[in-house]
PDB file of N, CA and C in Angstrom:
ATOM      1  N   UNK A   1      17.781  12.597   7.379  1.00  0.00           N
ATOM      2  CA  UNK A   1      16.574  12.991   6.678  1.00  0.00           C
ATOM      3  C   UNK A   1      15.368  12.892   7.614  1.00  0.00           C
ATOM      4  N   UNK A   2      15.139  12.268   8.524  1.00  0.00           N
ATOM      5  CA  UNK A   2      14.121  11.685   9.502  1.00  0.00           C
ATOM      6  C   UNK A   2      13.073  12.297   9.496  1.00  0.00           C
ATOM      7  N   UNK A   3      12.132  12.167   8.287  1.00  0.00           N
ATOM      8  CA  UNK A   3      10.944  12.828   7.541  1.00  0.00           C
ATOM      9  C   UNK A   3       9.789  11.734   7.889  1.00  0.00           C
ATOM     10  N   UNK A   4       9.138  11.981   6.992  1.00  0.00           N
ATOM     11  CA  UNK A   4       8.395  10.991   7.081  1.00  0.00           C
ATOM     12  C   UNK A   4       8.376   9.480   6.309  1.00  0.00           C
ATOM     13  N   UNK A   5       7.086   8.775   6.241  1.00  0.00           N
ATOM     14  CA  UNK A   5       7.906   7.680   5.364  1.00  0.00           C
ATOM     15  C   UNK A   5       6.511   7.315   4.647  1.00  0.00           C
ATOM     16  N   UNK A   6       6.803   6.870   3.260  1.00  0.00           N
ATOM     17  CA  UNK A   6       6.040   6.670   2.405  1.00  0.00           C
ATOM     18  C   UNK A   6       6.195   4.849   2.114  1.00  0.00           C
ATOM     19  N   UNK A   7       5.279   4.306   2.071  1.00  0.00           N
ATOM     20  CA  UNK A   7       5.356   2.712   1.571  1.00  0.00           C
ATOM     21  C   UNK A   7       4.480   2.264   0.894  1.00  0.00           C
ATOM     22  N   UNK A   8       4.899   1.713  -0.446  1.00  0.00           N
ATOM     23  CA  UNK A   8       3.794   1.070  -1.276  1.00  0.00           C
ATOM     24  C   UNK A   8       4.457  -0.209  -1.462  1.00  0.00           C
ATOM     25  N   UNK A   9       2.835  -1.184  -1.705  1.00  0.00           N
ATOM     26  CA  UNK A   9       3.495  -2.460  -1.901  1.00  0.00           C
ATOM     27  C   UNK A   9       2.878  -2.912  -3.586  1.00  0.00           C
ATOM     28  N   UNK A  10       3.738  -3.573  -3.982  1.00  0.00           N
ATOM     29  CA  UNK A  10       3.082  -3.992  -5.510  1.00  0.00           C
ATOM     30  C   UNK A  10       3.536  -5.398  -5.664  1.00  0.00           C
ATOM     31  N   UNK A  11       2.891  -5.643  -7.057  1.00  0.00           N
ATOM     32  CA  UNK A  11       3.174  -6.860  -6.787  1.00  0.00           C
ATOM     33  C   UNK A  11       4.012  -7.374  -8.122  1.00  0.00           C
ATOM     34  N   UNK A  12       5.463  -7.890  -7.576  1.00  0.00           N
ATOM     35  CA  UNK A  12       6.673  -8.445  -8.459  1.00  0.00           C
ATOM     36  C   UNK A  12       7.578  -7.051  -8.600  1.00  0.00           C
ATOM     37  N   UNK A  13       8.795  -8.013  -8.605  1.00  0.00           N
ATOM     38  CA  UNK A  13       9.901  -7.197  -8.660  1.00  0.00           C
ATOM     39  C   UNK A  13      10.212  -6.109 -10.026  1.00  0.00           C
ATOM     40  N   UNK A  14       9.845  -6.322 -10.883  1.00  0.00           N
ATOM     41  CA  UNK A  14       9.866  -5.235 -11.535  1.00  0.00           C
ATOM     42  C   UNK A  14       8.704  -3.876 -11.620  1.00  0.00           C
ATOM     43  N   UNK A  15       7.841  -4.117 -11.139  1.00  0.00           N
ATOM     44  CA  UNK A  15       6.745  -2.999 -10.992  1.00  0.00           C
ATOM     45  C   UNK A  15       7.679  -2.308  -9.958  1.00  0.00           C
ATOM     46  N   UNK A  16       8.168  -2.729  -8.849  1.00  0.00           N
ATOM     47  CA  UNK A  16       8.745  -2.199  -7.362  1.00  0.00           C
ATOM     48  C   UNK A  16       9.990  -1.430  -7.782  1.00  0.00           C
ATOM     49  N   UNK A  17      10.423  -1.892  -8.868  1.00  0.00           N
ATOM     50  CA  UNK A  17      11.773  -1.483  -9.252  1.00  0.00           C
ATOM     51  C   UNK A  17      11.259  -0.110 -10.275  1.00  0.00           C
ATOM     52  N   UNK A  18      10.176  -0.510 -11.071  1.00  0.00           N
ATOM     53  CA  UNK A  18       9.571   0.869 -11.972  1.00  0.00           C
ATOM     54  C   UNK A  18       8.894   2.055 -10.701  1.00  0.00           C
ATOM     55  N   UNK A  19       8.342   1.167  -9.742  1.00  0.00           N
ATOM     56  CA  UNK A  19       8.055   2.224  -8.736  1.00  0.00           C
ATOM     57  C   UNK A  19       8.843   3.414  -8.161  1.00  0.00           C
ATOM     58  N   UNK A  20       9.683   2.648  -7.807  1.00  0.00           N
ATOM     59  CA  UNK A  20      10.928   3.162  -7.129  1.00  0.00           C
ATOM     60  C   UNK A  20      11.747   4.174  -8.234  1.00  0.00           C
ATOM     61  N   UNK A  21      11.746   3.836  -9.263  1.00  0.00           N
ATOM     62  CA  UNK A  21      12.067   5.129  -9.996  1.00  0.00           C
ATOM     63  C   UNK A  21      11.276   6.205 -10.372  1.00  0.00           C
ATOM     64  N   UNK A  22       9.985   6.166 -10.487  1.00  0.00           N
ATOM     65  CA  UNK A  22       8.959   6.847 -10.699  1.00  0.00           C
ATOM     66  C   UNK A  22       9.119   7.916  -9.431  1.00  0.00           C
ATOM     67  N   UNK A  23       9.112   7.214  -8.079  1.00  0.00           N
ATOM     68  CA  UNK A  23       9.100   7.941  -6.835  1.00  0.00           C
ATOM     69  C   UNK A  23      10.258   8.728  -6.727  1.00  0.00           C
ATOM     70  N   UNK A  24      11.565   8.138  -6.923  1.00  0.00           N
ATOM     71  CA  UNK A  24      12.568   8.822  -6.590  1.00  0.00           C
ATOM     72  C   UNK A  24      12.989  10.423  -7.737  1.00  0.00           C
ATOM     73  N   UNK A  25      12.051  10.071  -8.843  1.00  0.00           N
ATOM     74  CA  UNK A  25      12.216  10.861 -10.279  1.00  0.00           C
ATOM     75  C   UNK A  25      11.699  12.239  -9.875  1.00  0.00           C
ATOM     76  N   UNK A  26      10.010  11.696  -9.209  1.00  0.00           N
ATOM     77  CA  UNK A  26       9.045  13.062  -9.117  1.00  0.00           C
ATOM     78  C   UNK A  26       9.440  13.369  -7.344  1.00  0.00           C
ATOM     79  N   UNK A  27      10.242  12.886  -6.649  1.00  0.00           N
ATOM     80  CA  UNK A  27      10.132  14.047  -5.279  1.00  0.00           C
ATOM     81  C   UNK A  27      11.598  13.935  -4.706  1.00  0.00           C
ATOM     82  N   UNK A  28      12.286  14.333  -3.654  1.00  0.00           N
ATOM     83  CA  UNK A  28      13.277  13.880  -2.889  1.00  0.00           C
ATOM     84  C   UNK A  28      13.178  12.862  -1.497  1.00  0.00           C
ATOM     85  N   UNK A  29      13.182  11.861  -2.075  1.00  0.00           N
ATOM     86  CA  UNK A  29      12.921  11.186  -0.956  1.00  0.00           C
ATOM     87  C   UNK A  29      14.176   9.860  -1.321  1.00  0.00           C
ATOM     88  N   UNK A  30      14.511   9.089  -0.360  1.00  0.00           N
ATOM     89  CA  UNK A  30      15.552   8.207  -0.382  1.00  0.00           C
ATOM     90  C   UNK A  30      15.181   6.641   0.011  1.00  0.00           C
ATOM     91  N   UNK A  31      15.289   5.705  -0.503  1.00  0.00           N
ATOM     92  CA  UNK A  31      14.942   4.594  -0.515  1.00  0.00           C
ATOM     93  C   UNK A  31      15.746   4.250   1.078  1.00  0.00           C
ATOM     94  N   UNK A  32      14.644   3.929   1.702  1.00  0.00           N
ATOM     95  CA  UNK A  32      15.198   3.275   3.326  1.00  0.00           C
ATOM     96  C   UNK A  32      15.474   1.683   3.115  1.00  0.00           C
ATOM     97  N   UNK A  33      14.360   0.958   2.880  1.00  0.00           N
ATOM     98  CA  UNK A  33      14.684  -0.333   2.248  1.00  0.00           C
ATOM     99  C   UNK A  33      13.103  -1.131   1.491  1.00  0.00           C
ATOM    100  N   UNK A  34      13.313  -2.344   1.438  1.00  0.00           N
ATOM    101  CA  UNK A  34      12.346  -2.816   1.016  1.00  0.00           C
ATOM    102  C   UNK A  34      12.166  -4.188   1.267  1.00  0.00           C
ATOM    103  N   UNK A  35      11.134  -4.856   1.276  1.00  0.00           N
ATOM    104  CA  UNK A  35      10.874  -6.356   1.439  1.00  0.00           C
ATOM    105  C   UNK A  35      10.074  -7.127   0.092  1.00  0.00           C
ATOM    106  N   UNK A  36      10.391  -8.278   0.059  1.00  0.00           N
ATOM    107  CA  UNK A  36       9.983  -9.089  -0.574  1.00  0.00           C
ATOM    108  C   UNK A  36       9.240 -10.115   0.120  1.00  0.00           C
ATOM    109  N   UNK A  37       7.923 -10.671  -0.099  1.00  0.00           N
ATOM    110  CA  UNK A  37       7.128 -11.536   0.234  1.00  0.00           C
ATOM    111  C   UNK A  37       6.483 -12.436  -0.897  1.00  0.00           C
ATOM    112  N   UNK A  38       6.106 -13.696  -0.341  1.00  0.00           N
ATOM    113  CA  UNK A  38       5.204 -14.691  -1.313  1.00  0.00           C
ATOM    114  C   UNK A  38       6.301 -15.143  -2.583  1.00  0.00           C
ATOM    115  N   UNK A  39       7.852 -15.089  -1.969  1.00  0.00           N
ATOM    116  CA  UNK A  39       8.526 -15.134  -3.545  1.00  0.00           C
ATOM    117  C   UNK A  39       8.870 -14.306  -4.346  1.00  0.00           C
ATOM    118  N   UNK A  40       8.874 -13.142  -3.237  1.00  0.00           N
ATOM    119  CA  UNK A  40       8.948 -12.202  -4.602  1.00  0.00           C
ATOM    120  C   UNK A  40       7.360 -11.186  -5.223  1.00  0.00           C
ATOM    121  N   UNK A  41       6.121 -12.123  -5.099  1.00  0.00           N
ATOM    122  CA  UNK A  41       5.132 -11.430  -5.405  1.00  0.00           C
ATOM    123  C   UNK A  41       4.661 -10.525  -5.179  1.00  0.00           C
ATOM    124  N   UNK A  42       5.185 -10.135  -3.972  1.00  0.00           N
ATOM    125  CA  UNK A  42       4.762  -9.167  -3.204  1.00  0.00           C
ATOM    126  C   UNK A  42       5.879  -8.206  -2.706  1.00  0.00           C
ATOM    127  N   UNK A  43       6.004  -6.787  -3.305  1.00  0.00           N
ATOM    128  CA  UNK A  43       7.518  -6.327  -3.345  1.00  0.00           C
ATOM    129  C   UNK A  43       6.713  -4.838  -2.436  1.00  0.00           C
ATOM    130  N   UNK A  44       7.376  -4.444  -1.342  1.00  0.00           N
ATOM    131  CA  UNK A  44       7.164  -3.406  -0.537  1.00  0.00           C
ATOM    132  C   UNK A  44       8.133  -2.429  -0.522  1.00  0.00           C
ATOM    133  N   UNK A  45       7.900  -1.063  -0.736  1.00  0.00           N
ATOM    134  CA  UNK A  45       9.010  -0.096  -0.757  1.00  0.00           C
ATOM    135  C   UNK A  45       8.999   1.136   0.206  1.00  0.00           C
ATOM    136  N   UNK A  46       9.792   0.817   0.857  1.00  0.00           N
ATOM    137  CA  UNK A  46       9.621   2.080   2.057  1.00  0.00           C
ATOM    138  C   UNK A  46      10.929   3.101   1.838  1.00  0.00           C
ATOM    139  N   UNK A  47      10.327   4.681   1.575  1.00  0.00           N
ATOM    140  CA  UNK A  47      10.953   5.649   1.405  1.00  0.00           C
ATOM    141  C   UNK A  47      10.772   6.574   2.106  1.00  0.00           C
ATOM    142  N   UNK A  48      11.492   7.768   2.507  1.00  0.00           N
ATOM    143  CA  UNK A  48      11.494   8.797   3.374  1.00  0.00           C
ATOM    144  C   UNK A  48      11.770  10.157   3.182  1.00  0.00           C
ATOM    145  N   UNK A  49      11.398  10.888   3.504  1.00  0.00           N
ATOM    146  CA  UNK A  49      11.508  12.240   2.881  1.00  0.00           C
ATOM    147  C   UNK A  49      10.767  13.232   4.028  1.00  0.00           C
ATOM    148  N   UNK A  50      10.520  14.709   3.090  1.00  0.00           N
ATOM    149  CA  UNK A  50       9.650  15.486   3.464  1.00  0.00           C
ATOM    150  C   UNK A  50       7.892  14.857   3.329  1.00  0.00           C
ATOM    151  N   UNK A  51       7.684  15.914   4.264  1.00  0.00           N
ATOM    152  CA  UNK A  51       5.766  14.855   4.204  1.00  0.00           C
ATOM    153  C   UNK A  51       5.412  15.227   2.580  1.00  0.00           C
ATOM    154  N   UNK A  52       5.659  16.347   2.078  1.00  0.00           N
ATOM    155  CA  UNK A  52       5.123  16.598   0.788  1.00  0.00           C
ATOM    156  C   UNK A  52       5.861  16.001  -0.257  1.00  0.00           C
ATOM    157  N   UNK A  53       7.079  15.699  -0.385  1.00  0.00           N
ATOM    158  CA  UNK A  53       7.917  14.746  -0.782  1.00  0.00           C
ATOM    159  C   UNK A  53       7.514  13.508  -0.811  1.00  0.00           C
ATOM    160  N   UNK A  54       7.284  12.980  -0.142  1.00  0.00           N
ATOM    161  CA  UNK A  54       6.900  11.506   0.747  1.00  0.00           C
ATOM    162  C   UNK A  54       5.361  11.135  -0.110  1.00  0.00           C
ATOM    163  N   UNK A  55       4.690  12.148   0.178  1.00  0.00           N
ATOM    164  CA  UNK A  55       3.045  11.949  -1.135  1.00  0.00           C
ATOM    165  C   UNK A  55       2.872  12.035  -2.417  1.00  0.00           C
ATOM    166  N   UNK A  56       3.764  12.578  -2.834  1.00  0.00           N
ATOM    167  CA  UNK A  56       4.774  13.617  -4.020  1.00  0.00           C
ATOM    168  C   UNK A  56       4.993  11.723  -5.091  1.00  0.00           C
ATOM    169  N   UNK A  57       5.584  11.471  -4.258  1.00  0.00           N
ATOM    170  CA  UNK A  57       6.457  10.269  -4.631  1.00  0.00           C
ATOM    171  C   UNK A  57       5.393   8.614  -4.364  1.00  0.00           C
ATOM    172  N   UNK A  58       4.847   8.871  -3.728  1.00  0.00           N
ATOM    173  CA  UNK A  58       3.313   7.762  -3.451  1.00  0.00           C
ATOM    174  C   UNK A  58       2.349   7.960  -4.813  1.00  0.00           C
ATOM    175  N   UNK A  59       2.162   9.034  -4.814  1.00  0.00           N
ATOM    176  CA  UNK A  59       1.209   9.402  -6.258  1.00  0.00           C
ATOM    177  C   UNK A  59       2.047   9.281  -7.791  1.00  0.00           C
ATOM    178  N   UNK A  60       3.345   9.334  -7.500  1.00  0.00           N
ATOM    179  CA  UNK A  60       4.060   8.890  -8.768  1.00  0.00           C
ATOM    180  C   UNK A  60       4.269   7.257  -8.684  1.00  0.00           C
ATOM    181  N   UNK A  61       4.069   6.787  -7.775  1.00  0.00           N
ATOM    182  CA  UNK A  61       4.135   5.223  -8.055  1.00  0.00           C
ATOM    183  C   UNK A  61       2.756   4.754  -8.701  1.00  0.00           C
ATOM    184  N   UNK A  62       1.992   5.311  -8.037  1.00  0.00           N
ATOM    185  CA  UNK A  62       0.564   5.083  -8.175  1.00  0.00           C
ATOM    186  C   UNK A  62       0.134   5.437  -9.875  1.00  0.00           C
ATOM    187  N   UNK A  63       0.640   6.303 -10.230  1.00  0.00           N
ATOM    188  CA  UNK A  63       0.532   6.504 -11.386  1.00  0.00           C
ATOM    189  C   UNK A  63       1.092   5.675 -12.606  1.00  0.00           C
ATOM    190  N   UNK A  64       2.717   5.086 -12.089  1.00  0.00           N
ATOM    191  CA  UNK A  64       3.515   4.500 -13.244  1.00  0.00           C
ATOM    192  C   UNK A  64       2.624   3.482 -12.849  1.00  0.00           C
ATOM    193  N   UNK A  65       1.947   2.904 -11.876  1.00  0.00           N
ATOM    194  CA  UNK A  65       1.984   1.618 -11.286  1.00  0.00           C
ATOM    195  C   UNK A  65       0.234   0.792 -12.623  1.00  0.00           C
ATOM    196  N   UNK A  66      -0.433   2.080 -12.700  1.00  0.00           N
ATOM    197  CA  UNK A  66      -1.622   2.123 -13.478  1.00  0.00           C
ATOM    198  C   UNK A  66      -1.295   2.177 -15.117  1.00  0.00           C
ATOM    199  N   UNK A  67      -0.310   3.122 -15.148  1.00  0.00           N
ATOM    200  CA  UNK A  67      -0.061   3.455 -16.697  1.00  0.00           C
ATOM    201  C   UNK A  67       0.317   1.744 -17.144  1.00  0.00           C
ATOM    202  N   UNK A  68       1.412   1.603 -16.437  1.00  0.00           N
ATOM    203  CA  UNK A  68       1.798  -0.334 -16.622  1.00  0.00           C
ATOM    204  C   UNK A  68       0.958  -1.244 -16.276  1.00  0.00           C
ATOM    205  N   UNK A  69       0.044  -0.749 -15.957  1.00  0.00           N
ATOM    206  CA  UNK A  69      -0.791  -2.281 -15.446  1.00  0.00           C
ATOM    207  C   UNK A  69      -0.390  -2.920 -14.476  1.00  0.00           C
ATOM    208  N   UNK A  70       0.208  -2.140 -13.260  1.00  0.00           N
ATOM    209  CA  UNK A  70       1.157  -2.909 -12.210  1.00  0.00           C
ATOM    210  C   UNK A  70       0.030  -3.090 -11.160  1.00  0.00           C
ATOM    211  N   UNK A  71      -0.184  -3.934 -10.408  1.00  0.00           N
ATOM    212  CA  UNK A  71      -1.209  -4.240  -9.472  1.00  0.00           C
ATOM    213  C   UNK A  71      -0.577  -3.541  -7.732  1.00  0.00           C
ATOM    214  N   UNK A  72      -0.751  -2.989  -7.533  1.00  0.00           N
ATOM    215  CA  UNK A  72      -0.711  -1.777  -6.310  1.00  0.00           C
ATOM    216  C   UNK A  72      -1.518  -2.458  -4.847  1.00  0.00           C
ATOM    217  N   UNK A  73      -1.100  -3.261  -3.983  1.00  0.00           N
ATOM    218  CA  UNK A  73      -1.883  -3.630  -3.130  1.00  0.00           C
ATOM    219  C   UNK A  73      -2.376  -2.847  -1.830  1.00  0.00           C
ATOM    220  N   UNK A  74      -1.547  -2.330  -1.800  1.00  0.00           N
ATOM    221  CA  UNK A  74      -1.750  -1.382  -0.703  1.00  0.00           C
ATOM    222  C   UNK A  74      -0.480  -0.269  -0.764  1.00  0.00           C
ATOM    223  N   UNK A  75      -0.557   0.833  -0.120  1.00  0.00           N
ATOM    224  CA  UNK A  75       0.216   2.151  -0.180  1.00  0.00           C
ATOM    225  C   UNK A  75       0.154   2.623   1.046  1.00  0.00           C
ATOM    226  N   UNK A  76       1.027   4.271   1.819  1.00  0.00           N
ATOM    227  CA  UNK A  76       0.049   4.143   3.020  1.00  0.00           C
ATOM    228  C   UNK A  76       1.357   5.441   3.143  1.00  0.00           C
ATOM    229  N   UNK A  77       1.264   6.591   3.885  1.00  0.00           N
ATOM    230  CA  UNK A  77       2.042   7.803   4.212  1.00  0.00           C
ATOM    231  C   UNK A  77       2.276   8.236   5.513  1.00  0.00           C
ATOM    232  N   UNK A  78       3.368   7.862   6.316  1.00  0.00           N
ATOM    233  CA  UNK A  78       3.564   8.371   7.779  1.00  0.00           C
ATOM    234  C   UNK A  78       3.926   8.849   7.932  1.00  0.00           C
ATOM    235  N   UNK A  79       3.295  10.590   8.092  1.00  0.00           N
ATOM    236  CA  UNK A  79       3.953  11.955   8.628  1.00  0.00           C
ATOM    237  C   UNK A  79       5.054  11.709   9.788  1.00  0.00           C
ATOM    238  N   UNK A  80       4.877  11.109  10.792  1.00  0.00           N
ATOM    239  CA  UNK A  80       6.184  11.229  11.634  1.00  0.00           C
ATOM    240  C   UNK A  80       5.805  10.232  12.542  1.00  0.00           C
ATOM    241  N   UNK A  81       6.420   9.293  11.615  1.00  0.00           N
ATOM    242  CA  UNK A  81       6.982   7.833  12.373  1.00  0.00           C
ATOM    243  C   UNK A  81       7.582   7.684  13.785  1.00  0.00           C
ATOM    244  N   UNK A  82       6.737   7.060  14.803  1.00  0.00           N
ATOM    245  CA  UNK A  82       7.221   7.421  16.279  1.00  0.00           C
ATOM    246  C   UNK A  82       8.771   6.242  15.874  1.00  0.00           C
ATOM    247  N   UNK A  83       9.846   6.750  17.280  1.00  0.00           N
ATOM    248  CA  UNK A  83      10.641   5.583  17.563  1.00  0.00           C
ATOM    249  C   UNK A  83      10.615   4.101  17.235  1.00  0.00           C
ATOM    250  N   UNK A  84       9.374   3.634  17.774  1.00  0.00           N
ATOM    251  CA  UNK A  84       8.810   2.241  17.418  1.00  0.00           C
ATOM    252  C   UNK A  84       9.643   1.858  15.961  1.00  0.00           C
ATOM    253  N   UNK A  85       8.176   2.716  15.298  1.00  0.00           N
ATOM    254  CA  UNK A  85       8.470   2.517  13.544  1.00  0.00           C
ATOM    255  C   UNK A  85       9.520   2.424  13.078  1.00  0.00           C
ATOM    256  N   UNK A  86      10.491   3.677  13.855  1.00  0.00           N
ATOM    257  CA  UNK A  86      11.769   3.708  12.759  1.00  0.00           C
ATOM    258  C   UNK A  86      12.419   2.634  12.719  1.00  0.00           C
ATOM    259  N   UNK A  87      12.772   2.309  14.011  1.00  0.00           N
ATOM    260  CA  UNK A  87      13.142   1.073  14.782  1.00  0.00           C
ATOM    261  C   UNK A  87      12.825  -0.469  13.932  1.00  0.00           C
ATOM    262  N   UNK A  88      11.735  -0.361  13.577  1.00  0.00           N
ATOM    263  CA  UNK A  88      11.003  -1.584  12.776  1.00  0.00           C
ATOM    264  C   UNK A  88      11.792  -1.309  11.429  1.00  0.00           C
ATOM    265  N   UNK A  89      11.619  -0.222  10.653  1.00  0.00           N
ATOM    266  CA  UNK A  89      12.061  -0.298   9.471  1.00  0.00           C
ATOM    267  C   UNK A  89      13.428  -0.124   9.823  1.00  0.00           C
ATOM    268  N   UNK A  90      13.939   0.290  10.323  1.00  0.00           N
ATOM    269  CA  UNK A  90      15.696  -0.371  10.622  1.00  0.00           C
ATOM    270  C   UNK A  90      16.409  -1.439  10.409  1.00  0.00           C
ATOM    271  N   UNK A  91      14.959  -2.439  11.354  1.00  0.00           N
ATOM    272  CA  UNK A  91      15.484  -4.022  11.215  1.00  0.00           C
ATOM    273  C   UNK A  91      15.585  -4.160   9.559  1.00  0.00           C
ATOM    274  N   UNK A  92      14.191  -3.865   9.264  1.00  0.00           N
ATOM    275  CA  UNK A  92      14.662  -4.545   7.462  1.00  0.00           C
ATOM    276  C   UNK A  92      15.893  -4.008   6.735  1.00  0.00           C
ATOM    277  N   UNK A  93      16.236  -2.636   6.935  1.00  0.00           N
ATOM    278  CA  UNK A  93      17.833  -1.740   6.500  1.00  0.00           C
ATOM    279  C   UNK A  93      18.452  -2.480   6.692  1.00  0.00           C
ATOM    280  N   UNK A  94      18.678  -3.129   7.779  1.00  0.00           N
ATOM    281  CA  UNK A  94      19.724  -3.839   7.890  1.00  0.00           C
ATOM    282  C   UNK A  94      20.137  -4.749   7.324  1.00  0.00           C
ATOM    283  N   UNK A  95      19.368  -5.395   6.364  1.00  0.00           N
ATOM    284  CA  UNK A  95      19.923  -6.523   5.410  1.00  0.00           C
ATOM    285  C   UNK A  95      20.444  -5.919   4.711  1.00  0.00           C
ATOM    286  N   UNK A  96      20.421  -4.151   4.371  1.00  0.00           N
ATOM    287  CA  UNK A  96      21.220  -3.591   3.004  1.00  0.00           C
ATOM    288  C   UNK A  96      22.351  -3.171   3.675  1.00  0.00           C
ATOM    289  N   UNK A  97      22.799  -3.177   5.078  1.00  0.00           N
ATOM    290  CA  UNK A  97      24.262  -2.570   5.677  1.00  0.00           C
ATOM    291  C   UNK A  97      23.597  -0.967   6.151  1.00  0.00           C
ATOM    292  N   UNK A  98      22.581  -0.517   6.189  1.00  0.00           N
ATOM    293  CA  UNK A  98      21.766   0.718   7.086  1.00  0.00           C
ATOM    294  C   UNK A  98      21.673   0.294   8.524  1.00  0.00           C
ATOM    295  N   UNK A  99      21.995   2.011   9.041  1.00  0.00           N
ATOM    296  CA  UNK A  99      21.298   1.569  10.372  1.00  0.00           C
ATOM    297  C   UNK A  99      20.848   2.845  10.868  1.00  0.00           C
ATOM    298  N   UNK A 100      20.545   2.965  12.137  1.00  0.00           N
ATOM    299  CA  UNK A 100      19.472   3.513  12.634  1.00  0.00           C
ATOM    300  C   UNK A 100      20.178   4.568  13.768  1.00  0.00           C
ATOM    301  N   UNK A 101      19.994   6.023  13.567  1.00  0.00           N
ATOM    302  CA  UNK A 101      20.814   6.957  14.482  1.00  0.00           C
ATOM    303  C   UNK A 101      19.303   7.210  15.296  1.00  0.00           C
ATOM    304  N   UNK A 102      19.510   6.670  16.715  1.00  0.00           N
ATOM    305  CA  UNK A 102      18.650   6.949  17.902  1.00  0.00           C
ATOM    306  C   UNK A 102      18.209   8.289  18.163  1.00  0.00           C
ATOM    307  N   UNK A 103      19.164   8.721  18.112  1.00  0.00           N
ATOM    308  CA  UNK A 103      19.312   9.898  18.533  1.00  0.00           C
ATOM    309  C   UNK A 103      18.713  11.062  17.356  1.00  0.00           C
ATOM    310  N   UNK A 104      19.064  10.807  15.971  1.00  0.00           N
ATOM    311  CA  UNK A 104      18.177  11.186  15.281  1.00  0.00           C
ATOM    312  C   UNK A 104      16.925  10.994  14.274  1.00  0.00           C
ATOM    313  N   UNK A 105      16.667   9.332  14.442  1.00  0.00           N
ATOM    314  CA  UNK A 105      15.942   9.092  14.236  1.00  0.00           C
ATOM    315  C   UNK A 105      16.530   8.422  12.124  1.00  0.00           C
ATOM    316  N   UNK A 106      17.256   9.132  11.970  1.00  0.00           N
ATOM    317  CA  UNK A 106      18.035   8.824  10.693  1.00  0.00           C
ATOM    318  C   UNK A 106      18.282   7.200  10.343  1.00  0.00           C
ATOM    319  N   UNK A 107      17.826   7.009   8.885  1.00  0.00           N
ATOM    320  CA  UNK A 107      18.484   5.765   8.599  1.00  0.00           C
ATOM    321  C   UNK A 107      20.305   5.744   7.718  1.00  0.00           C
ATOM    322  N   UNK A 108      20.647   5.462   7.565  1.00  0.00           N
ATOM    323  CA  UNK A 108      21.566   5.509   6.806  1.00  0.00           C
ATOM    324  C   UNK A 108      22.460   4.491   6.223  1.00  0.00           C
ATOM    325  N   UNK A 109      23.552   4.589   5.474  1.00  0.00           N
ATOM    326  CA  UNK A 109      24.467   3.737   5.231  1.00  0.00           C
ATOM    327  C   UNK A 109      25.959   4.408   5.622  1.00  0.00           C
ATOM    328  N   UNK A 110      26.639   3.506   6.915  1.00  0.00           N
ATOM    329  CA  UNK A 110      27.841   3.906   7.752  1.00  0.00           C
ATOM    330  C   UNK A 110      28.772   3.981   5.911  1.00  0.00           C
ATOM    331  N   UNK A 111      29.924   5.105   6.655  1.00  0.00           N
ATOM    332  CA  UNK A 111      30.750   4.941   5.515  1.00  0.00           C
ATOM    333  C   UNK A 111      31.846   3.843   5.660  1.00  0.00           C
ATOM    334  N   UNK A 112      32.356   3.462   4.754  1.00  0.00           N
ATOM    335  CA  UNK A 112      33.116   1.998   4.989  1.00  0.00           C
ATOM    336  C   UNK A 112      34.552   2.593   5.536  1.00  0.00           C
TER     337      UNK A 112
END
């Protein structure tokens, strides 16, 4: 997919989890991974897609995130994530069994 990448952070695991469906509902984009901070309070979701996909799916979080009363700390849209980046969000994939094609820049999950 090696699009761009969309990340919002909210706060607690179920807003992140309503996010994440909201996003994945209104665009095509694929959950790369996500982090948890402060316990949990702080739930970050990084997804990837097309760039219009990728905003598509930022503005549908943003939206469920208000309709619920979900507190939205920050958000943020990277048309084309150099090497570095991907590289960075790799490391976190990797706690879900993803990894990272160099060569195309792709995250994925190997088949078993």
């Amino acid at each position: 997919m090696a699009g761009a990448y969309g990340l919002i952070e909210v706060t607690g695991v179920v807003a992140a989890i309503d996010c994440l469906d909201a996003m994945t509902k209104a665009a095509s984009v694929e959950l790369c991974t996500w982090e948890r901070k402060l316990g949990g309070r702080l739930c970050t979701l990084i997804v990837e897609g097309e760039v219009s996909d990728v905003k598509a799916s930022i503005e549908a979080a943003k939206a469920i995130s208000k309709e619920n009363n979900h507190n939205v700390a920050s958000w943020g849209v990277i048309p084309a994530p150099c090497m570095e980046t991907r590289k960075m969000v790799a490391m976190s994939a990797e706690r879900l069994g993803k990894v990272l094609d160099e060569e195309t820049g792709d995250i994925y999950l190997p088949e078993a």
